[in-house]
C-alpha atoms as a PDB file:
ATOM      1  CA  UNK A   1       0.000   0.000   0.000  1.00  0.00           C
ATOM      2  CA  UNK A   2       1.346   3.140  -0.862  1.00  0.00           C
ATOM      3  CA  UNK A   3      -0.063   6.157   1.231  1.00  0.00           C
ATOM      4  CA  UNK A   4      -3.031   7.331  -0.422  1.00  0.00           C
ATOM      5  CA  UNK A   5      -4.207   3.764   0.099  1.00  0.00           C
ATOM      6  CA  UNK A   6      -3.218   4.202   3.500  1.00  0.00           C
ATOM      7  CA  UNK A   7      -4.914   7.866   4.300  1.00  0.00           C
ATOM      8  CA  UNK A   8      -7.933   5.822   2.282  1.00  0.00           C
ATOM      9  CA  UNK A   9      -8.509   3.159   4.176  1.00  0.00           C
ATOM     10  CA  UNK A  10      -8.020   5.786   7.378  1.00  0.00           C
ATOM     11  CA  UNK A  11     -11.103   7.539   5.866  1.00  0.00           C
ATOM     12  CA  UNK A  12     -12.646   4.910   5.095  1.00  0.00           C
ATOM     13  CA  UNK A  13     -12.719   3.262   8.791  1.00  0.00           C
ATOM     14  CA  UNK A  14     -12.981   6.694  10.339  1.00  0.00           C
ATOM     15  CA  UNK A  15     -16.645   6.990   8.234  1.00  0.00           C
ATOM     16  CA  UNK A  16     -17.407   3.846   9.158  1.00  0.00           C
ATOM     17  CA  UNK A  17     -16.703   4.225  13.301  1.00  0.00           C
ATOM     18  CA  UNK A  18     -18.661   7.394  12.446  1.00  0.00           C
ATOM     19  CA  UNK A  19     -21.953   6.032  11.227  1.00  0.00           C
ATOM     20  CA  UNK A  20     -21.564   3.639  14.210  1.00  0.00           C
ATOM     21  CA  UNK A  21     -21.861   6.396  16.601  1.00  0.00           C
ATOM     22  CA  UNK A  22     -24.509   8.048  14.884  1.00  0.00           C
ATOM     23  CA  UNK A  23     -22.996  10.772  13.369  1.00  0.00           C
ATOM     24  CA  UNK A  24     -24.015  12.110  10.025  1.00  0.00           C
ATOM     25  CA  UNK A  25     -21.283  12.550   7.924  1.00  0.00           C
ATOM     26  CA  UNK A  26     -21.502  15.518   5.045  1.00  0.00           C
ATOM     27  CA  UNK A  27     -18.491  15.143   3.176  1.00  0.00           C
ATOM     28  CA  UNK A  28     -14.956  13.356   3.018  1.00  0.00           C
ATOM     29  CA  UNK A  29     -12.133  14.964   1.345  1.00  0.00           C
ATOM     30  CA  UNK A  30      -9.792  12.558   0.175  1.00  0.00           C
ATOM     31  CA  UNK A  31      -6.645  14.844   0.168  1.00  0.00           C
ATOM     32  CA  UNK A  32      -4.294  14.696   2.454  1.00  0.00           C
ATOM     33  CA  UNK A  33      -3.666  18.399   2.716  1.00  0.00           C
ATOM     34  CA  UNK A  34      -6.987  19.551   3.414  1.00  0.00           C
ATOM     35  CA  UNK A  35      -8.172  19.750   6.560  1.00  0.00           C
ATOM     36  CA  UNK A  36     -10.793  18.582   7.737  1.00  0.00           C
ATOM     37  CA  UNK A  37     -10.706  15.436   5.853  1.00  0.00           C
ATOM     38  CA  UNK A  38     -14.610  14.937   7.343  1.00  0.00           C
ATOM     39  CA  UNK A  39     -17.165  16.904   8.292  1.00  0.00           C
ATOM     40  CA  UNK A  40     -19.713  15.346  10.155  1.00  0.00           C
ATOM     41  CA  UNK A  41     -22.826  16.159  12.762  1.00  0.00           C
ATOM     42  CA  UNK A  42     -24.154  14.824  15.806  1.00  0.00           C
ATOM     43  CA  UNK A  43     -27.209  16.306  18.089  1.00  0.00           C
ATOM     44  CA  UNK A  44     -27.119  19.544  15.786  1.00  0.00           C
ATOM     45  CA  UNK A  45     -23.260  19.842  16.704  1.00  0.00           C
ATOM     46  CA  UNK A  46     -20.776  20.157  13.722  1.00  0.00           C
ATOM     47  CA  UNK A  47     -17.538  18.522  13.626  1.00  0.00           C
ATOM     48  CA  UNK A  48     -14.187  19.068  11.958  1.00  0.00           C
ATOM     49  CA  UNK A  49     -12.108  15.608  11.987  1.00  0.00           C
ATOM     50  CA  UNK A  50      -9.400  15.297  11.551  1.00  0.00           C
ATOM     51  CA  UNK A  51      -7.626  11.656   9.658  1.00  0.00           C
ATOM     52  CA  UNK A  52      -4.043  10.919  10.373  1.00  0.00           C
ATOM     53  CA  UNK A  53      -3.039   7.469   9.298  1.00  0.00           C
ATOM     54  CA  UNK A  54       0.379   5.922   9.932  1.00  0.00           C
ATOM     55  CA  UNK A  55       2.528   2.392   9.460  1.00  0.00           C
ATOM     56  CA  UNK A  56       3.569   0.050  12.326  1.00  0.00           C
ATOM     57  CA  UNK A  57       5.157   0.833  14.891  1.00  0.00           C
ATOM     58  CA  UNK A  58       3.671   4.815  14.404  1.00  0.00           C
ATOM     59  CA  UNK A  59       0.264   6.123  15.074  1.00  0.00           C
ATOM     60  CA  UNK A  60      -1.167   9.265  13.163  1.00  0.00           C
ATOM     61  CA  UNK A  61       0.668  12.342  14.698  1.00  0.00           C
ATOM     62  CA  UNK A  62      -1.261  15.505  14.606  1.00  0.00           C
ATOM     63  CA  UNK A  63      -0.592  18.292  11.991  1.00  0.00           C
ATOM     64  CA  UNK A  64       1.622  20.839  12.802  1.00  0.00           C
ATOM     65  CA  UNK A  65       0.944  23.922  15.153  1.00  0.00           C
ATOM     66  CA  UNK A  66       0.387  26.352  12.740  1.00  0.00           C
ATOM     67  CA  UNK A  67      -2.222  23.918  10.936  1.00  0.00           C
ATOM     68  CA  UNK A  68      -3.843  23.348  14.232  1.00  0.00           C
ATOM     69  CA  UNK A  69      -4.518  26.782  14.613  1.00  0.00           C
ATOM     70  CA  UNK A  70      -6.104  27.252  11.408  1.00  0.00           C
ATOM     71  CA  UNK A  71      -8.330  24.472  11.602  1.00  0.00           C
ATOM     72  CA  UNK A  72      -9.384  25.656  15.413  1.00  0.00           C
ATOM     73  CA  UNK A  73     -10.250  29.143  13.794  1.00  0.00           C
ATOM     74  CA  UNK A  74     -12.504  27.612  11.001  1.00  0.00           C
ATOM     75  CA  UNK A  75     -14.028  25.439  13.326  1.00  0.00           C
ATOM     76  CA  UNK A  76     -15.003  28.871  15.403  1.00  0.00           C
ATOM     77  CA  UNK A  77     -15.959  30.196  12.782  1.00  0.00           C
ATOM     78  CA  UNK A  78     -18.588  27.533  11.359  1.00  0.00           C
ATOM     79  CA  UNK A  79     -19.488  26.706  15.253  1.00  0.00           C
ATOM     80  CA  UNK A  80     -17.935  23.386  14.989  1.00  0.00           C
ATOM     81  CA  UNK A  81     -15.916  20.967  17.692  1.00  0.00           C
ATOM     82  CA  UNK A  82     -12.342  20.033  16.094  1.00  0.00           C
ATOM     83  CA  UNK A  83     -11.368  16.202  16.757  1.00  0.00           C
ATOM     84  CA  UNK A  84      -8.361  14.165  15.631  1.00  0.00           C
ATOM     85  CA  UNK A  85      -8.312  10.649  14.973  1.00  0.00           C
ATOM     86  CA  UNK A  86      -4.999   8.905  15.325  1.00  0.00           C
ATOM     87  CA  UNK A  87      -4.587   5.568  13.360  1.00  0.00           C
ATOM     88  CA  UNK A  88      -1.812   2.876  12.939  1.00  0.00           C
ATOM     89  CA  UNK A  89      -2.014   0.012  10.798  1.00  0.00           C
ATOM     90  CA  UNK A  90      -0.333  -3.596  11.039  1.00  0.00           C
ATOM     91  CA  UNK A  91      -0.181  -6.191   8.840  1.00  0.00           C
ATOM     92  CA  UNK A  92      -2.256  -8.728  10.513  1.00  0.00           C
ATOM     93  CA  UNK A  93      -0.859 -11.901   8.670  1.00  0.00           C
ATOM     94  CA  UNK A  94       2.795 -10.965  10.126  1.00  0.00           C
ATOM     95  CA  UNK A  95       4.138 -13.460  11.753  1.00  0.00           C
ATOM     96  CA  UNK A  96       7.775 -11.745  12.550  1.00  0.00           C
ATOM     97  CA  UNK A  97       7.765  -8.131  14.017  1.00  0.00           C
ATOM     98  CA  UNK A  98       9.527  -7.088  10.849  1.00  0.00           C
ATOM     99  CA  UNK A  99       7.228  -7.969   8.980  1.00  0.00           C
ATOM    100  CA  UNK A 100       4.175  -5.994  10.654  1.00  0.00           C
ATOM    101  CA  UNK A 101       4.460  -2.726   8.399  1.00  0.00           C
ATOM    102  CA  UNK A 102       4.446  -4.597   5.266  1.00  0.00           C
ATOM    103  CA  UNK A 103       0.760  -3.808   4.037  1.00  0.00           C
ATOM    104  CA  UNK A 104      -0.477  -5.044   0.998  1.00  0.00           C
ATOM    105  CA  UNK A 105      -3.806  -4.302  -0.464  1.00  0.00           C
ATOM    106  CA  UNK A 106      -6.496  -6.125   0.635  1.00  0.00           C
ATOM    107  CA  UNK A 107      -4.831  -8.044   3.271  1.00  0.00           C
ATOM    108  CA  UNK A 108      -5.467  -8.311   6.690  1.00  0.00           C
ATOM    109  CA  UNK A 109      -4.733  -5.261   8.655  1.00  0.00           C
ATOM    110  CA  UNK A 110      -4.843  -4.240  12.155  1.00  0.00           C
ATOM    111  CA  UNK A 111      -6.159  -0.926  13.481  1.00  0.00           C
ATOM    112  CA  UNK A 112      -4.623   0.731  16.478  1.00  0.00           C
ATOM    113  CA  UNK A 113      -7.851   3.358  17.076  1.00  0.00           C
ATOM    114  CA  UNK A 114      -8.503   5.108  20.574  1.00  0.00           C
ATOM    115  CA  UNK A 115     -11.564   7.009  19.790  1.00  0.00           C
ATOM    116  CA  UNK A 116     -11.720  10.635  18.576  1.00  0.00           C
ATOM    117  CA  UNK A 117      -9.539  13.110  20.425  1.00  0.00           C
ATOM    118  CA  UNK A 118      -9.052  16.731  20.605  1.00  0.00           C
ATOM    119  CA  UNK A 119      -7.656  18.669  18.471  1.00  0.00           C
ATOM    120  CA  UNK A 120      -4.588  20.248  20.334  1.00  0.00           C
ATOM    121  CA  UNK A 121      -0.952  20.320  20.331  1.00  0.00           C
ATOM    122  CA  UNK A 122       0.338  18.845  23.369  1.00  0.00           C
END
């Protein structure tokens, strides 16, 4: 997997774990320079997620402080809660450590996910 097939599949599991919690989701943008990558709403609340997807042994680190900052202002200005979602994948087939952050499409993966977060620089 190369990674636009990895920021995919982040999407693509964050929409999913989004559905799941009843949140409606209004749009997805693929790109990994735009932020949000999903807009979503929940009780009349908008949010502004954020998708960072990374490879065994990393997690999805946040963007960088200035890009933090612009994505809090937006949010204040559309009324909307910023979140982060921090991902790591693993092949799941792996049977040496090595061999965990080989993905290949369609294969097995597991997701390190620990909910939705927010959005701040720590």
């Amino acid at each position: 997997m190369n990674s636009d097939d990895i920021h995919q599949f982040g999407l693509r599991f964050m929409y999913r774990q989004l559905l799941e919690n009843d949140f409606e989701v209004l749009s997805v943008e693929p790109d990994l320079e735009t932020f949000p990558q999903i807009v979503a709403k929940k009780d009349d609340q908008l949010y502004f997620i954020i998708v960072q997807t990374a490879v065994y042994p990393e997690v999805g680190d946040l963007p960088s402080n200035y890009q933090i900052r612009q994505i809090q202002e937006h949010a204040t200005k559309h009324k909307a809660i910023a979140k982060f979602a921090s991902l790591g994948l693993a092949n799941a087939d792996a049977k040496k450590e090595s061999k965990k952050s080989e993905l290949r499409k369609g294969s097995e993966l597991f997701v390190n996910y620990s909910g939705l977060k927010e959005l701040v620089r720590v």
